[in-house]
Protein backbone atom coordinates (compact mmCIF):
# COMPACT_ATOMS: atom_id res chain seq x y z
CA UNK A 1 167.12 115.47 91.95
CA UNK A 2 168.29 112.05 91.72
CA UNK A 3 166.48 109.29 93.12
CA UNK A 4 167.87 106.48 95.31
CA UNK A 5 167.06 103.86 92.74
CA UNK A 6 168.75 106.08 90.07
CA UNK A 7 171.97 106.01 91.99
CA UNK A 8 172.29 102.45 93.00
CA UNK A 9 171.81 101.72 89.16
CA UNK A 10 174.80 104.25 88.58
CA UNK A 11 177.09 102.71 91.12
CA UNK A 12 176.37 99.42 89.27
CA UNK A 13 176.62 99.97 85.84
CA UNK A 14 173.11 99.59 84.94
CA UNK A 15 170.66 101.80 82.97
CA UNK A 16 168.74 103.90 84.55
CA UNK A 17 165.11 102.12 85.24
CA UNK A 18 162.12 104.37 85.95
CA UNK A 19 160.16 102.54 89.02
CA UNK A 20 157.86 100.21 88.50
CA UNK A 21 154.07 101.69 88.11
CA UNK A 22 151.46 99.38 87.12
CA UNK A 23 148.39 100.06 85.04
CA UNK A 24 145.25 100.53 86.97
CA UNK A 25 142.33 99.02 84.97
CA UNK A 26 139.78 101.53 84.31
CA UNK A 27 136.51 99.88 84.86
CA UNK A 28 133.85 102.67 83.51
CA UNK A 29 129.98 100.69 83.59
CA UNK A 30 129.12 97.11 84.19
CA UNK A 31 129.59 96.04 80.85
CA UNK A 32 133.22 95.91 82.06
CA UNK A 33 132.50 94.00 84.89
CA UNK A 34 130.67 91.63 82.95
CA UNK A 35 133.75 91.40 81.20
CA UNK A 36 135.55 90.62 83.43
CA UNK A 37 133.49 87.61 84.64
CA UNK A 38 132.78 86.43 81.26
CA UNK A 39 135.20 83.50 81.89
CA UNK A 40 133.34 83.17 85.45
CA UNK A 41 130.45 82.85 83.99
CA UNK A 42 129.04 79.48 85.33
CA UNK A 43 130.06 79.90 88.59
CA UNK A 44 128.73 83.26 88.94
CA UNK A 45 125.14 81.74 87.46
CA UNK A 46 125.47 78.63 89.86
CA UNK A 47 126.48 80.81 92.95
CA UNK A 48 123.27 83.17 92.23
CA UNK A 49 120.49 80.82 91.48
CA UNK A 50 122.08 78.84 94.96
CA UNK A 51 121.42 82.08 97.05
CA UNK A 52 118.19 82.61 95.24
CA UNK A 53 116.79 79.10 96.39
CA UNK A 54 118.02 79.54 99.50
CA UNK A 55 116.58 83.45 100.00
CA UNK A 56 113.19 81.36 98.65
CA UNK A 57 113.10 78.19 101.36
CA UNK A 58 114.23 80.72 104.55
CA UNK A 59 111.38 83.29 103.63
CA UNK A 60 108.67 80.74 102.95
CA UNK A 61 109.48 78.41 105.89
CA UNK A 62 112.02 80.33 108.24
CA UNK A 63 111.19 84.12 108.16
CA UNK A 64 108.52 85.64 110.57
CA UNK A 65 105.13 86.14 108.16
CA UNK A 66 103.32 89.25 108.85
CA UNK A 67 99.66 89.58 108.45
CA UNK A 68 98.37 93.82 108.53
CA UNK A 69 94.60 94.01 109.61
CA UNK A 70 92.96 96.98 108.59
CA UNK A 71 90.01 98.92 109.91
CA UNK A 72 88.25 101.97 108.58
CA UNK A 73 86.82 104.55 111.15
CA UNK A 74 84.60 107.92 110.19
CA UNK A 75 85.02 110.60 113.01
CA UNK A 76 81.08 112.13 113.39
CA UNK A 77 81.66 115.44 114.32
CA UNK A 78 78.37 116.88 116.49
CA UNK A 79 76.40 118.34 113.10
CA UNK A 80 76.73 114.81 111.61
CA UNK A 81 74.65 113.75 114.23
CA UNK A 82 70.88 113.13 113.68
CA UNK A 83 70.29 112.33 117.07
CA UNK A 84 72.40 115.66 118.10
CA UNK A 85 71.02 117.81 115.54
CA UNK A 86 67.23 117.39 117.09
CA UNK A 87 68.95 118.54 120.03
CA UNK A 88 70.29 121.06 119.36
CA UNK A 89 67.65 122.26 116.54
CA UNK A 90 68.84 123.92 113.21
CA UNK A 91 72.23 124.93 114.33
CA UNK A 92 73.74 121.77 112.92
CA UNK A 93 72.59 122.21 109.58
CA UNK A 94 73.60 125.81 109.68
CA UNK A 95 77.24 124.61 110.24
CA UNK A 96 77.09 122.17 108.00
CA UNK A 97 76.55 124.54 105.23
CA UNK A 98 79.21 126.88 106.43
CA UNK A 99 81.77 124.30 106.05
CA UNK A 100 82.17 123.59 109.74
CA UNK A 101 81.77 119.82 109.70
CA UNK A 102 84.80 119.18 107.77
CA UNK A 103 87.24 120.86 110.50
CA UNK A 104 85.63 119.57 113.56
CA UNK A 105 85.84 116.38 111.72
CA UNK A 106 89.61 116.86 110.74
CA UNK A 107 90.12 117.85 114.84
CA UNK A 108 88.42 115.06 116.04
CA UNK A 109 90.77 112.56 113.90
CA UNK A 110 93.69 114.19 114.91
CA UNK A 111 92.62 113.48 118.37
CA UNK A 112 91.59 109.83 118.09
CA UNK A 113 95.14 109.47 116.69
CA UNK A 114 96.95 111.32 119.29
CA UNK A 115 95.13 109.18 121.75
CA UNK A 116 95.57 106.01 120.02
CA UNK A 117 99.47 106.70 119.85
CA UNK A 118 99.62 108.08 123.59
CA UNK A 119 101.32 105.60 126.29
CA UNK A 120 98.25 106.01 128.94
CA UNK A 121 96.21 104.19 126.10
CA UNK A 122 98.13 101.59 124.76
CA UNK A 123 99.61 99.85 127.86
CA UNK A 124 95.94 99.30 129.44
CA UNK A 125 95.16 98.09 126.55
CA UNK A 126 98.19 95.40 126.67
CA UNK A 127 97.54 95.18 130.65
CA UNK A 128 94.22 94.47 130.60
CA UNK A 129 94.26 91.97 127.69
CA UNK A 130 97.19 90.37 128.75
CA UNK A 131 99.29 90.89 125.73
CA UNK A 132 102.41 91.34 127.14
CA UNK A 133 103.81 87.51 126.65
CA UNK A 134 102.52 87.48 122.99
CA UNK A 135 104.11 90.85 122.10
CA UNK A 136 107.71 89.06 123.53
CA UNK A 137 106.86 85.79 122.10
CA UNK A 138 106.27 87.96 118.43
CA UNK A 139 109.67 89.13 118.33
CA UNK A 140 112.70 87.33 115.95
CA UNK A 141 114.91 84.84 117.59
CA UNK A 142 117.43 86.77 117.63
CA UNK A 143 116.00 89.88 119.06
CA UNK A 144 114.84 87.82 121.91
CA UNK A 145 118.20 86.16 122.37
CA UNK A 146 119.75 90.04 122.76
CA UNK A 147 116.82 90.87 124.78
CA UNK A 148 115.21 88.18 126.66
CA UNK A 149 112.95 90.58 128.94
CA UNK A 150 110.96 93.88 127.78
CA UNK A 151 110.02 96.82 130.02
CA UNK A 152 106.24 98.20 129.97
CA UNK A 153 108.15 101.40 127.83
CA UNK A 154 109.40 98.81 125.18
CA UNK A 155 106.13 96.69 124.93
CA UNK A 156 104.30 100.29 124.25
CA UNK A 157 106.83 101.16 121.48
CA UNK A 158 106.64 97.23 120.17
CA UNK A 159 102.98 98.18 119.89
CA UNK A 160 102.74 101.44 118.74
CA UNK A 161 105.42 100.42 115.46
CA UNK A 162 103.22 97.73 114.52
CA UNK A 163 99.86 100.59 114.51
CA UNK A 164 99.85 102.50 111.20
CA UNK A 165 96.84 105.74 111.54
CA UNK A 166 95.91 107.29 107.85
CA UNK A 167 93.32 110.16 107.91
CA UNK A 168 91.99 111.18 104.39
CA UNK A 169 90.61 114.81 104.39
CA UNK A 170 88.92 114.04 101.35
CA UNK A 171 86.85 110.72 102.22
CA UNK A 172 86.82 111.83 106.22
CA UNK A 173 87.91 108.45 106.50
CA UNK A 174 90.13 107.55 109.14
CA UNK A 175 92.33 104.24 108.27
CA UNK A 176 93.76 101.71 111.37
CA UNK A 177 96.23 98.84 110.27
CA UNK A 178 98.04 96.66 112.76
CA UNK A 179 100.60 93.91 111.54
CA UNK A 180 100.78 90.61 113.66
CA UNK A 181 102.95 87.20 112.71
CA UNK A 182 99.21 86.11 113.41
CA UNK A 183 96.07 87.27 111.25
CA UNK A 184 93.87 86.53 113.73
CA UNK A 185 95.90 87.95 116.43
CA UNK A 186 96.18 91.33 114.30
CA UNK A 187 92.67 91.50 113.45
CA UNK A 188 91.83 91.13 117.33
CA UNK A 189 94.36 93.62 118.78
CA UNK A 190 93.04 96.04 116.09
CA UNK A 191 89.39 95.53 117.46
CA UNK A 192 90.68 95.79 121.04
CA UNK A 193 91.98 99.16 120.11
CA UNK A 194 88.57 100.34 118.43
CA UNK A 195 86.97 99.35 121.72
CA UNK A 196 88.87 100.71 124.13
CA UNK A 197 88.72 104.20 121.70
CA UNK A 198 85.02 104.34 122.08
CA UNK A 199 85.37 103.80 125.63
CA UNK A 200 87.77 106.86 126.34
CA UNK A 201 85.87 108.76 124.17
CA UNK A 202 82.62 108.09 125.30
CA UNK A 203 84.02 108.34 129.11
CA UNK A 204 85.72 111.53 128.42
CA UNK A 205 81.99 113.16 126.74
CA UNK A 206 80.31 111.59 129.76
CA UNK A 207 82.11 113.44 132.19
CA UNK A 208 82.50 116.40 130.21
CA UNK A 209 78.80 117.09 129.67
CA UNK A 210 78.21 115.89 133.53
CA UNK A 211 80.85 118.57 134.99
CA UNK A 212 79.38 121.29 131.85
CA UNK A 213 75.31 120.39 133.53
CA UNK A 214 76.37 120.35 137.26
CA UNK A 215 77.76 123.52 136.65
CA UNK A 216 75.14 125.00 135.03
CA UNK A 217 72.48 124.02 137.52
CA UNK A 218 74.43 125.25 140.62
CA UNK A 219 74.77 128.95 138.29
CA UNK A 220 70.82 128.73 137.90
CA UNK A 221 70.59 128.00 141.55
CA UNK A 222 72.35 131.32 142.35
CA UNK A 223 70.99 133.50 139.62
CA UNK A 224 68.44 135.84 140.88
CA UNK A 225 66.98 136.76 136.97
CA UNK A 226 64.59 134.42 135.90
CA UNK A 227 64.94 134.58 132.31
CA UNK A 228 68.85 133.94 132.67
CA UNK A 229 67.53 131.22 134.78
CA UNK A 230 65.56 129.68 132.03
CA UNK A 231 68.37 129.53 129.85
CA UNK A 232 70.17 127.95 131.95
CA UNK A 233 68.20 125.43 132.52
CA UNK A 234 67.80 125.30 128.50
CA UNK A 235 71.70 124.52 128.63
CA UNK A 236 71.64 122.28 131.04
CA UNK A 237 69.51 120.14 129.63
CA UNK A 238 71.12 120.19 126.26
CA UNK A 239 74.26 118.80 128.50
CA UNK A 240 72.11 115.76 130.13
CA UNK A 241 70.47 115.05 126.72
CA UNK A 242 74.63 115.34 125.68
CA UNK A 243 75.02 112.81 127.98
CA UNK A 244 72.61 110.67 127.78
CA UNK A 245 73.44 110.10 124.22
CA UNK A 246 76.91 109.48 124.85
CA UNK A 247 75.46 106.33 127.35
CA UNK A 248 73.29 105.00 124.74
CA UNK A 249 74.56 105.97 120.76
CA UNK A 250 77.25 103.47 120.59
CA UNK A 251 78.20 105.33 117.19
CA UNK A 252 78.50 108.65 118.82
CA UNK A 253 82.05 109.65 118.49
CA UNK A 254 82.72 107.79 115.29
CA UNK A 255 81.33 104.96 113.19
CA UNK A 256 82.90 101.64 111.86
CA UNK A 257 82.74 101.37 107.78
CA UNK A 258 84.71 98.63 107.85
CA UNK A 259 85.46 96.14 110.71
CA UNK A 260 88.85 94.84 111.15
CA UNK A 261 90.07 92.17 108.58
CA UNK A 262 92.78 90.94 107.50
CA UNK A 263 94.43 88.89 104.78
CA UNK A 264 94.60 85.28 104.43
CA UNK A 265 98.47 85.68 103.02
CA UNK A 266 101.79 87.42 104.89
CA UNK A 267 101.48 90.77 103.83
CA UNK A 268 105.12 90.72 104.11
CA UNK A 269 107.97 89.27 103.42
CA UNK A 270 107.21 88.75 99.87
CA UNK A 271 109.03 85.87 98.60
CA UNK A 272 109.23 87.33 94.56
CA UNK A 273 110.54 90.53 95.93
CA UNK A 274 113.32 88.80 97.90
CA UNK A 275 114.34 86.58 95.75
CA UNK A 276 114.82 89.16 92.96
CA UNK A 277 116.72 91.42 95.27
CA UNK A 278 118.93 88.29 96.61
CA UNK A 279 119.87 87.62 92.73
CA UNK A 280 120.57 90.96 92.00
CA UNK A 281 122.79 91.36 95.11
CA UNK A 282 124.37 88.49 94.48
CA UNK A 283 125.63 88.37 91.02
CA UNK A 284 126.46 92.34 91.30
CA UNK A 285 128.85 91.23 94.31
CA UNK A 286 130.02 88.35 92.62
CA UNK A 287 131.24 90.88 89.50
CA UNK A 288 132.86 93.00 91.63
CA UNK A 289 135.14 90.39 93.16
CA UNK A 290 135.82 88.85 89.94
CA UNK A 291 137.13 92.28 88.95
CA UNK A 292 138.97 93.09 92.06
CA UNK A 293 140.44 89.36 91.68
CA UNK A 294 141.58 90.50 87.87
CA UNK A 295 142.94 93.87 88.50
CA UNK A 296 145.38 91.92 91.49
CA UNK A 297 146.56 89.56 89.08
CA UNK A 298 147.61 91.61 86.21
CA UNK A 299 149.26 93.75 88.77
CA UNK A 300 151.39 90.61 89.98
CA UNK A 301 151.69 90.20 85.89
CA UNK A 302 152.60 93.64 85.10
CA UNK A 303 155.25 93.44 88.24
CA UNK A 304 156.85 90.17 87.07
CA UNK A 305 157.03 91.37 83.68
CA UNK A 306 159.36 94.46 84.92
CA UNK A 307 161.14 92.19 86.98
CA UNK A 308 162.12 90.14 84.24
CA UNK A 309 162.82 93.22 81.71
CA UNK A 310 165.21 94.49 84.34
CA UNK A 311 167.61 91.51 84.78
CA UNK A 312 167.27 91.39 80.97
CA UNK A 313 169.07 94.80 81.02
CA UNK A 314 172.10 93.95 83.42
CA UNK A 315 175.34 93.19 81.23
CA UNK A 316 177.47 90.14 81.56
CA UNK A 317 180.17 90.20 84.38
CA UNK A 318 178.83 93.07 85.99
CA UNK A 319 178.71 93.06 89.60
CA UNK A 320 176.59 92.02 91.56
CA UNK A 321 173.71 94.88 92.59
CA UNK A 322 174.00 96.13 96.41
CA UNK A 323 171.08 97.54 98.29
CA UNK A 324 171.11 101.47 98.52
CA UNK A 325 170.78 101.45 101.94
CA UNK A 326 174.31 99.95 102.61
CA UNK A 327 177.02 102.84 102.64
CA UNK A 328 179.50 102.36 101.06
């Protein structure tokens, strides 16, 4: 089938010209990129060590610094208890053999870190320390220019992405890490949240072995066999000695190894790290415009060049070429 092009040259007189398809460069790895910008060379280098200085001043001087405190916590599950294991004689070293300790350990981390993560801990912690204006105030500029206000919800989740829980089966160590734009600020939150942990645990043994006693008396009270009595009472008081040991062993649910501390330098940004990635950004962008910018002009090279080839074809005196769209 003839093509449109085809016939108008016809009609004219002119040889028949196949239509104009330029080359597309085939650019395989980088060496042909690099290339390509060999003759961009020094502005390519200028342009990339520029951005790098300037990706060094804004993270040194302009870019929120943030400082991660970390705390190290041991769970003590009840056999790891001196004080508990008098109490409750040779049971606790029974366990201990069995391989017991371990998984009550492992169960009480998991639930120190369910409870530190929960939203009925965290936001009486920020209530009753009045954090709430240095959580806003913590945010980037331009976070609190789209947001100028934060609900209770958002001030939890603020909180709880900065709080980073680790538990090692191995050590039995539990980890705590909290990242502030202020070291001292971090390292103070993080003990605020180690308080407030003992607290609610201790609270929650208190009135666990109070309810577990109280109901054990009122069953002796009612029992009419006086040897289940007596053991009764035995259990009972194993639940007030519970309890009073919960009031007075400030290490009872878990133990600090290491207090909270944190760094005297931003933890992050690091300034090396973004000033290598801002170079390598940089001068791979900067290739890839310098080829885009060579493939359009030998395209407008390779067109001209047919242009010209084609009115070198069209013989002397012939008439003058018509459009193909005009009928004739």
């Amino acid at each position: 089938m003839t093509s449109t092009h085809s016939a108008a040259n016809a009609r004219n007189g002119l040889p028949d010209l196949e239509p104009f398809e330029p080359e597309t460069p085939n650019y395989e790895n980088l060496f042909n990129f690099l290339e390509s910008a060999r003759r961009w060379w020094r502005p390519v280098i200028l342009i990339t060590f520029a951005m790098m200085l300037i990706a060094a001043l804004f993270t040194k001087f302009v870019a929120i610094h943030w400082y991660r405190a970390t705390a190290v916590l041991r769970p003590v599950s009840q056999h790891e208890s001196p004080a508990i294991n008098s109490l409750v004689g040779g049971v606790g070293q029974i366990a201990s053999m069995l391989g017991a300790t371990g998984g009550e350990s492992d169960m009480k981390a998991e639930e120190f870190i369910a409870t530190l993560q929960s939203y009925d801990f965290a936001v009486p912690v920020i209530r009753q320390n009045d954090l709430q204006d240095h959580l806003d105030n913590s945010r980037g500029y331009l976070a609190r220019l789209i947001q100028p206000h934060l609900t209770t919800w958002e001030l939890y989740k603020l909180m709880i992405g900065r709080l980073d829980t680790q538990y090692s089966a191995n050590t039995g160590n539990l980890t705590l890490a909290y990242e502030d734009n202020d070291s001292r600020t971090a390292v103070r939150i993080l003990d605020l949240f180690i308080t407030a942990l003992r607290e609610k645990v201790q609270h929650r043994e208190l009135e666990t072995a109070r309810a577990a006693a109280t109901s054990l008396l009122e069953e002796a009270d009612h029992s009419a066999d006086a040897l289940l009595r007596g053991q009764i009472y035995l259990m009972a008081a194993d639940q007030i000695k519970q309890e009073k040991l919960a009031q007075i062993n400030a290490d009872f649910a878990f133990f600090v190894i290491q207090s909270p501390i944190a760094p005297d330098r931003p933890t992050r940004p690091s300034v090396v790290i973004t000033v290598i990635l801002t170079g390598v950004l940089t001068f791979v962008l900067l290739c890839l415009g310098i080829a885009a910018m060579e493939r359009y002009r030998l395209i407008r090279v390779q067109y001209r060049a047919s242009q010209t080839d084609a009115l070198a074809l069209i013989p002397e005196g012939a008439p003058p070429i018509r459009s193909s769209s005009v009928r004739e």
